[in-house]
C-alpha atoms as a PDB file:
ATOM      1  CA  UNK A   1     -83.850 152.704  46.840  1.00  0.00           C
ATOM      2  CA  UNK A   2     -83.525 149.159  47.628  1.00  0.00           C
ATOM      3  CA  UNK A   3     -80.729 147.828  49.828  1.00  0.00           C
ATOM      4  CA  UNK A   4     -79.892 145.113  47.099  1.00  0.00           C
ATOM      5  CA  UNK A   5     -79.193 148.157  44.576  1.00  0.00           C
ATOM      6  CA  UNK A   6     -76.993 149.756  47.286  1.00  0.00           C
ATOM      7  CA  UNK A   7     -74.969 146.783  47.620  1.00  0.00           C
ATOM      8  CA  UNK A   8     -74.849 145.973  43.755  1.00  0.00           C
ATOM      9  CA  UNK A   9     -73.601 149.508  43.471  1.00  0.00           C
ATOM     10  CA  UNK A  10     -70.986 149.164  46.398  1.00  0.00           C
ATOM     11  CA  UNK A  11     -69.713 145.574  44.429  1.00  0.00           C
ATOM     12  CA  UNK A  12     -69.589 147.665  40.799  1.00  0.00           C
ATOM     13  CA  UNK A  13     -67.188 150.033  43.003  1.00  0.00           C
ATOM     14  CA  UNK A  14     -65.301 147.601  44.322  1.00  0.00           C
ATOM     15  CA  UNK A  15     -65.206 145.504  40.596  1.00  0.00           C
ATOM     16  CA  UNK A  16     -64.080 149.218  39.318  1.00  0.00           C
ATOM     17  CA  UNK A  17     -60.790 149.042  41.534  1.00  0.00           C
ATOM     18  CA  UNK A  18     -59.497 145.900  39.704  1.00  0.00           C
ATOM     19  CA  UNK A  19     -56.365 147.656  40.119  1.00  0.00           C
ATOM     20  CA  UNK A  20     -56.472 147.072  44.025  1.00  0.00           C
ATOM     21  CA  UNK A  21     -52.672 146.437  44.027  1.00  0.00           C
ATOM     22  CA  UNK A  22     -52.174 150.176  43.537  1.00  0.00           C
ATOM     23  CA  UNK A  23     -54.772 150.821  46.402  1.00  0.00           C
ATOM     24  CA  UNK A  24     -52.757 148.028  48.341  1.00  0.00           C
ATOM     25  CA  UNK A  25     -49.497 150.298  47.327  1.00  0.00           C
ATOM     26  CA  UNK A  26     -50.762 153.802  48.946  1.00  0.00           C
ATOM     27  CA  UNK A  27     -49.489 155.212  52.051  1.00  0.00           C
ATOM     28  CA  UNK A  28     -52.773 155.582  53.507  1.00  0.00           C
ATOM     29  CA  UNK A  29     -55.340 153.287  54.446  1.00  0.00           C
ATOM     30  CA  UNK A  30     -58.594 152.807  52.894  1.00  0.00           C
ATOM     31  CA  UNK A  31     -62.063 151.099  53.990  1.00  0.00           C
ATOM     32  CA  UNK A  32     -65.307 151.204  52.349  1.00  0.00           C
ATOM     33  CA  UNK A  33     -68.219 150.631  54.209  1.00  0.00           C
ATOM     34  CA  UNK A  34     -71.932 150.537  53.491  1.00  0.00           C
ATOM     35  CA  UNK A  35     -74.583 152.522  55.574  1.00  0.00           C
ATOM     36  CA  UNK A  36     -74.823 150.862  59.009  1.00  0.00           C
ATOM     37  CA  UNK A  37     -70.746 150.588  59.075  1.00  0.00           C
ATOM     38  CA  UNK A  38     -70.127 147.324  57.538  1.00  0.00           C
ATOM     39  CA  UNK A  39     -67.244 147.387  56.276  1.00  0.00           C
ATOM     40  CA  UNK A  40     -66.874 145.995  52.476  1.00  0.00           C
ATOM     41  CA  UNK A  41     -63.425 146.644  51.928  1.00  0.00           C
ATOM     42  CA  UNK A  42     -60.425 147.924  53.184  1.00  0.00           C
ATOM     43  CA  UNK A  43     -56.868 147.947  51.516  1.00  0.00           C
ATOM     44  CA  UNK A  44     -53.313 146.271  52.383  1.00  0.00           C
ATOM     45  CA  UNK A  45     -52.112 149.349  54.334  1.00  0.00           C
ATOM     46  CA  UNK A  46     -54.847 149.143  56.650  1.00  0.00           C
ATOM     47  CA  UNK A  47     -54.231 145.649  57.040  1.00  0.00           C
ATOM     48  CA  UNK A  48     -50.617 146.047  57.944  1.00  0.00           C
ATOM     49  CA  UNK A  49     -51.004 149.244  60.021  1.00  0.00           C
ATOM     50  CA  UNK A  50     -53.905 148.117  61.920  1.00  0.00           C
ATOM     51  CA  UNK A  51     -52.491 144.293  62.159  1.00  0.00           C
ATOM     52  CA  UNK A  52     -56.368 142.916  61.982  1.00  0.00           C
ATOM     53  CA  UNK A  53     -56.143 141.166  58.243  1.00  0.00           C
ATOM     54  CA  UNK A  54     -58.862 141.639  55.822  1.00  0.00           C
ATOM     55  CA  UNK A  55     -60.621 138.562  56.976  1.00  0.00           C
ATOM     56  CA  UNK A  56     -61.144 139.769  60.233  1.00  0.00           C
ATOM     57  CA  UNK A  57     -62.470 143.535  59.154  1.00  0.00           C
ATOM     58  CA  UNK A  58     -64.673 142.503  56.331  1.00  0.00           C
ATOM     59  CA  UNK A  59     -68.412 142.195  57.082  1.00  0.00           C
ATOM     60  CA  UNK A  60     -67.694 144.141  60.360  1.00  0.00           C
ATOM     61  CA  UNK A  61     -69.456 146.876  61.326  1.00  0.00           C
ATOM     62  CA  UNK A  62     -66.296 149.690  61.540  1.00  0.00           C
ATOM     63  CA  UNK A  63     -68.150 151.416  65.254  1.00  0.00           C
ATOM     64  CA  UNK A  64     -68.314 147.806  67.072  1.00  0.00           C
ATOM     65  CA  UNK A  65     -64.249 147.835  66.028  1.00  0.00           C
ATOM     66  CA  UNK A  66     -63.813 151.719  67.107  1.00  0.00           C
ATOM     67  CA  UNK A  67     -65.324 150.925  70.001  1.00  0.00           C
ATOM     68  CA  UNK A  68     -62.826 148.001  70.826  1.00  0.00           C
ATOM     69  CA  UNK A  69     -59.607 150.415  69.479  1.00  0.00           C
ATOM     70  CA  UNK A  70     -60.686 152.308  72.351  1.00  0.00           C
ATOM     71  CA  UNK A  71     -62.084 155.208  69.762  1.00  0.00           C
ATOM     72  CA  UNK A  72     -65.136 157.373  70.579  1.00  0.00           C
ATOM     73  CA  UNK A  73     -67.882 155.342  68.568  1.00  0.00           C
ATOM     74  CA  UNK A  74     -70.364 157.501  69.484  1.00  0.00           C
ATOM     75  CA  UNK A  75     -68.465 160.662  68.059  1.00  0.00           C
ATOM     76  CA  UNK A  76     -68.154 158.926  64.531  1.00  0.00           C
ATOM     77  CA  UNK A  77     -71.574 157.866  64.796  1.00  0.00           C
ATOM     78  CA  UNK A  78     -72.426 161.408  64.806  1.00  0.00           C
ATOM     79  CA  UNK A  79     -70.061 162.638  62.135  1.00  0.00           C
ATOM     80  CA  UNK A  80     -71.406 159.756  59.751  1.00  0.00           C
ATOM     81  CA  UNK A  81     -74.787 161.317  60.398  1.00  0.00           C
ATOM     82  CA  UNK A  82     -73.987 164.512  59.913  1.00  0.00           C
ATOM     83  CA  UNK A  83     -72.000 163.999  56.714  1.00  0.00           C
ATOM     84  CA  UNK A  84     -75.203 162.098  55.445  1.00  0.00           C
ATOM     85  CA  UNK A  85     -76.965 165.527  55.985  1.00  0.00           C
ATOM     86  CA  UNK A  86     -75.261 167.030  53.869  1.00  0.00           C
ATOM     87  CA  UNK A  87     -72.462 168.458  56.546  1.00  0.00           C
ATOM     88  CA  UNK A  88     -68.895 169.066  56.101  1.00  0.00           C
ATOM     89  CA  UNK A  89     -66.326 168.022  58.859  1.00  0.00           C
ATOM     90  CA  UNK A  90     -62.666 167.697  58.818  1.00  0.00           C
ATOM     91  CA  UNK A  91     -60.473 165.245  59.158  1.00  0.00           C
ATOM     92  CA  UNK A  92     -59.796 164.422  62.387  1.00  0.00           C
ATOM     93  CA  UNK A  93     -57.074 162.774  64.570  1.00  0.00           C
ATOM     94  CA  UNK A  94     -57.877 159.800  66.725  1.00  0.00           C
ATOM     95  CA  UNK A  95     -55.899 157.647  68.923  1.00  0.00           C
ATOM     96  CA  UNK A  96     -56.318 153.817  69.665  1.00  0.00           C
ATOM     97  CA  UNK A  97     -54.874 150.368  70.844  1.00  0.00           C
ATOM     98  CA  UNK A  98     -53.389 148.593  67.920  1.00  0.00           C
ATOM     99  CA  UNK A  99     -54.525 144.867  67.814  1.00  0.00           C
ATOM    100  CA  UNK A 100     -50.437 144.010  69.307  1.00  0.00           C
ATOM    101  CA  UNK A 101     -51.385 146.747  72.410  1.00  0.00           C
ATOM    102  CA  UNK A 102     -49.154 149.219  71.162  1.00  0.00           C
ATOM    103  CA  UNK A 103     -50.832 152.761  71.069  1.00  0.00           C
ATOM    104  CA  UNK A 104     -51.227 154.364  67.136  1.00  0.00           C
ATOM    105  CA  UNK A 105     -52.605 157.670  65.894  1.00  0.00           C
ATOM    106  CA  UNK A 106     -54.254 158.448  62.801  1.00  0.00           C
ATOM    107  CA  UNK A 107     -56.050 160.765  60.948  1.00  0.00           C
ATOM    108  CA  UNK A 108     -59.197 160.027  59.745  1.00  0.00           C
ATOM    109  CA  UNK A 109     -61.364 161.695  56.833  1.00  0.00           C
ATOM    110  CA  UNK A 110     -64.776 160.596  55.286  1.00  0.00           C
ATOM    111  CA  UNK A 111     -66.303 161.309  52.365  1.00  0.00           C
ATOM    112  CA  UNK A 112     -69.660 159.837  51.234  1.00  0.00           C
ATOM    113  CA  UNK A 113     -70.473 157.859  48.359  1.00  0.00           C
ATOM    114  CA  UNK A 114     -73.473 158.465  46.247  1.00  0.00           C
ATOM    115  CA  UNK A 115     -75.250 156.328  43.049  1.00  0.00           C
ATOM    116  CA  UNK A 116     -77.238 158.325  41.629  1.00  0.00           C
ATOM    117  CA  UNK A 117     -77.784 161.061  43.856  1.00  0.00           C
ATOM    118  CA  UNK A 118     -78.339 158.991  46.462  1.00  0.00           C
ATOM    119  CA  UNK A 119     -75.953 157.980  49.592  1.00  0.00           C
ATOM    120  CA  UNK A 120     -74.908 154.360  48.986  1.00  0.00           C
ATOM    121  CA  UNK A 121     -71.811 154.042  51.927  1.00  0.00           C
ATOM    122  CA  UNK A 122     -68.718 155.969  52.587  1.00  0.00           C
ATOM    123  CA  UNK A 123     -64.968 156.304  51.887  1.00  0.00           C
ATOM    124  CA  UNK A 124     -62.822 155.889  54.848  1.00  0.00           C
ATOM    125  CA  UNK A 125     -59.010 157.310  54.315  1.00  0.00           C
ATOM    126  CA  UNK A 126     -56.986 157.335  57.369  1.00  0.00           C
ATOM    127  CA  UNK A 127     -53.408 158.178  57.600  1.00  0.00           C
ATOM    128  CA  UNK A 128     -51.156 157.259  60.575  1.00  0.00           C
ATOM    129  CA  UNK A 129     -49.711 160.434  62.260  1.00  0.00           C
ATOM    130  CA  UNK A 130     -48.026 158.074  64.846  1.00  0.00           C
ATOM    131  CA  UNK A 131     -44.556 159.345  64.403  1.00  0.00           C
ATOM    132  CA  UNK A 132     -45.723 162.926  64.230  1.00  0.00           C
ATOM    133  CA  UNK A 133     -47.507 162.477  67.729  1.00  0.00           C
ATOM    134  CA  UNK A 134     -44.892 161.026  69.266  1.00  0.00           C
ATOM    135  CA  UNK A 135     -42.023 163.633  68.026  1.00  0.00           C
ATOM    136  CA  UNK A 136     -45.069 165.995  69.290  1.00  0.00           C
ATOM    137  CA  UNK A 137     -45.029 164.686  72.582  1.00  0.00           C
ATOM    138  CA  UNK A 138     -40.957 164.817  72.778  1.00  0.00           C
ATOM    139  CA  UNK A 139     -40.720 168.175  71.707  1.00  0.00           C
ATOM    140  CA  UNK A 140     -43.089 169.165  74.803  1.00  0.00           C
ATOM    141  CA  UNK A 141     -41.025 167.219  77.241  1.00  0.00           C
ATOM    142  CA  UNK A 142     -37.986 168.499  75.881  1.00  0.00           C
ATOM    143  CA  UNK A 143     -39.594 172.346  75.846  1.00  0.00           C
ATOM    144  CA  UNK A 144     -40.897 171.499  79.496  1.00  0.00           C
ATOM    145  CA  UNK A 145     -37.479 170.637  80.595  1.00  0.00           C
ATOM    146  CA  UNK A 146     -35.575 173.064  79.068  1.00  0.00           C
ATOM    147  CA  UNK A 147     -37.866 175.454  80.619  1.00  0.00           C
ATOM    148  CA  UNK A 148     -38.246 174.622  84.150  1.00  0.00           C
ATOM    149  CA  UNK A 149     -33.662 174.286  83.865  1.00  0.00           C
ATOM    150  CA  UNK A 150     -34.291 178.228  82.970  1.00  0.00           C
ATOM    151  CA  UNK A 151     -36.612 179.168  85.107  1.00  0.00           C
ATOM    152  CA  UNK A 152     -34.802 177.514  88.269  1.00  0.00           C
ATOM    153  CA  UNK A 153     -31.318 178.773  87.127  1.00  0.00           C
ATOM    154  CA  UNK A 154     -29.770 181.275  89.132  1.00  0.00           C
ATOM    155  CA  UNK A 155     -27.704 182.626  86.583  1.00  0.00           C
ATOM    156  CA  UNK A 156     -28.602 185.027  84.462  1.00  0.00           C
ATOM    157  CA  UNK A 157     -30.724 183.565  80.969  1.00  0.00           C
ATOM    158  CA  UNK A 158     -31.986 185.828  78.378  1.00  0.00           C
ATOM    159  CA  UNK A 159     -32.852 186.077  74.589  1.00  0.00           C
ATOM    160  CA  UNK A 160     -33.011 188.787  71.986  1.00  0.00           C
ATOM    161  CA  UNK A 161     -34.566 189.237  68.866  1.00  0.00           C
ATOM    162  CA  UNK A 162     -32.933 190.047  65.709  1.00  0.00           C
ATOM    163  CA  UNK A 163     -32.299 193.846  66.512  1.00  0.00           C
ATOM    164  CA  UNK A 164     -30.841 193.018  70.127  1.00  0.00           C
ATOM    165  CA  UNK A 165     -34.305 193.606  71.984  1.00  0.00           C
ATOM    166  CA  UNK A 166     -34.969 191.168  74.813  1.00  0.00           C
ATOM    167  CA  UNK A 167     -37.454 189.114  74.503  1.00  0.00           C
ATOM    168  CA  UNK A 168     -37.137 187.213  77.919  1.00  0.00           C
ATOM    169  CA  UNK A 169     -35.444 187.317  80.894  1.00  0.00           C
ATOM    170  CA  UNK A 170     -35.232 184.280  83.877  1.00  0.00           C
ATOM    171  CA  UNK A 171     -36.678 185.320  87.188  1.00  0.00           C
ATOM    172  CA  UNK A 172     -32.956 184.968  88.217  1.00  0.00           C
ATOM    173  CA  UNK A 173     -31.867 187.733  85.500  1.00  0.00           C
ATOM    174  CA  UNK A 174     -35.038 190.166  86.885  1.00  0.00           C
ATOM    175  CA  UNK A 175     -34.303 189.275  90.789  1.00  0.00           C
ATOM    176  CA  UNK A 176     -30.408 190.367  90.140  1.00  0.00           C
ATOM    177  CA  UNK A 177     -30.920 193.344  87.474  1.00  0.00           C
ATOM    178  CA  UNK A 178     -33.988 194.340  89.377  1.00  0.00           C
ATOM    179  CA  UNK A 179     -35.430 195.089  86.424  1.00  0.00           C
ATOM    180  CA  UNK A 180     -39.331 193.882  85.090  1.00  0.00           C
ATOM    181  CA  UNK A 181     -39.218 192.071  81.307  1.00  0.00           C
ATOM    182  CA  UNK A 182     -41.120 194.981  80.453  1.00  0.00           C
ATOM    183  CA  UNK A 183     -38.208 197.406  81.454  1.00  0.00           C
ATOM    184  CA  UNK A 184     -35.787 195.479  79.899  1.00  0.00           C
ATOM    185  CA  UNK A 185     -37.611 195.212  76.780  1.00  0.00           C
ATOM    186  CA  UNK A 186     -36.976 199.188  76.420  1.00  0.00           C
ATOM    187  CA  UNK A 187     -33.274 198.800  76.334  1.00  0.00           C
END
């Protein structure tokens, strides 16, 4: 298959989504790009979320900017190749440096496009899981805390379950009762 055919066919795609405001609308990002990376499209969300504008993305190849966002190029070399063999892989969640400096997460899933049978580019749908990573990250910090003001209390901290079995004790609640968790899980 000639290259010029691939690219016709990416263009017809592209001609197809005449409706781009409603691509522009989504939540989620979207980037086409041929083969080698270039990328021949991407919407308004990835625009805003990424803060590079269309003009700077378009005719890019999509590693050379991974590799600048601080992503693992490499990596999503190897999942493009794969998914050109025919593999399946999930999507998965990458962080990088926003063009401002400000760290972002997303999460990234790839599908390939075919004309006529063939592989002609892919579809690039990313999602930003920023806010979930971050209330991720303050959930351990709080569970860390929380935990080490337990475990260094020397009063005694327990919980039960439902029926009134304990289902921890504080070293200071096994120092004083003498008792193992195990023990005190038979009362």
């Amino acid at each position: 298959m000639q290259n010029t055919e691939i690219t016709a066919y990416l263009e017809m795609l592209l001609k197809e989504c005449v409706h781009s405001y409603v691509l522009d609308s989504l939540p989620i990002g979207i980037a086409i790009l041929d083969l080698e990376g270039e990328i021949r499209y991407v919407n308004g969300t990835l625009e805003v979320r990424s803060l590079y504008s269309k003009e700077e993305l378009l005719g890019k190849n999509a590693f050379q900017i991974a590799h600048q966002l601080g992503m693992d190029a490499e990596m999503l070399r190897e999942r493009k190749d794969f998914r050109l063999k025919g593999g399946f892989s999930r999507p998965i969640e990458i962080g990088y440096v926003r063009k401002d400096g400000s760290r972002a997460w997303i999460e990234l899933a790839a599908e390939v496009l075919r004309w006529k049978g063939v592989p002609a580019g892919f579809q690039v749908v990313l999602r930003n899981i920023t806010d979930r990573k971050l209330a991720e990250a303050a959930l351990q910090e709080s569970e860390s805390k929380y935990r080490q003001v337990v475990e260094s209390a020397t009063d005694i901290i327990y919980s039960t379950d439902a029926n009134g079995f304990f289902t921890y004790a504080n070293p200071a609640a096994l120092k004083i009762t003498g008792f193992t968790l195990k023990r005190l899980r038979q009362f």
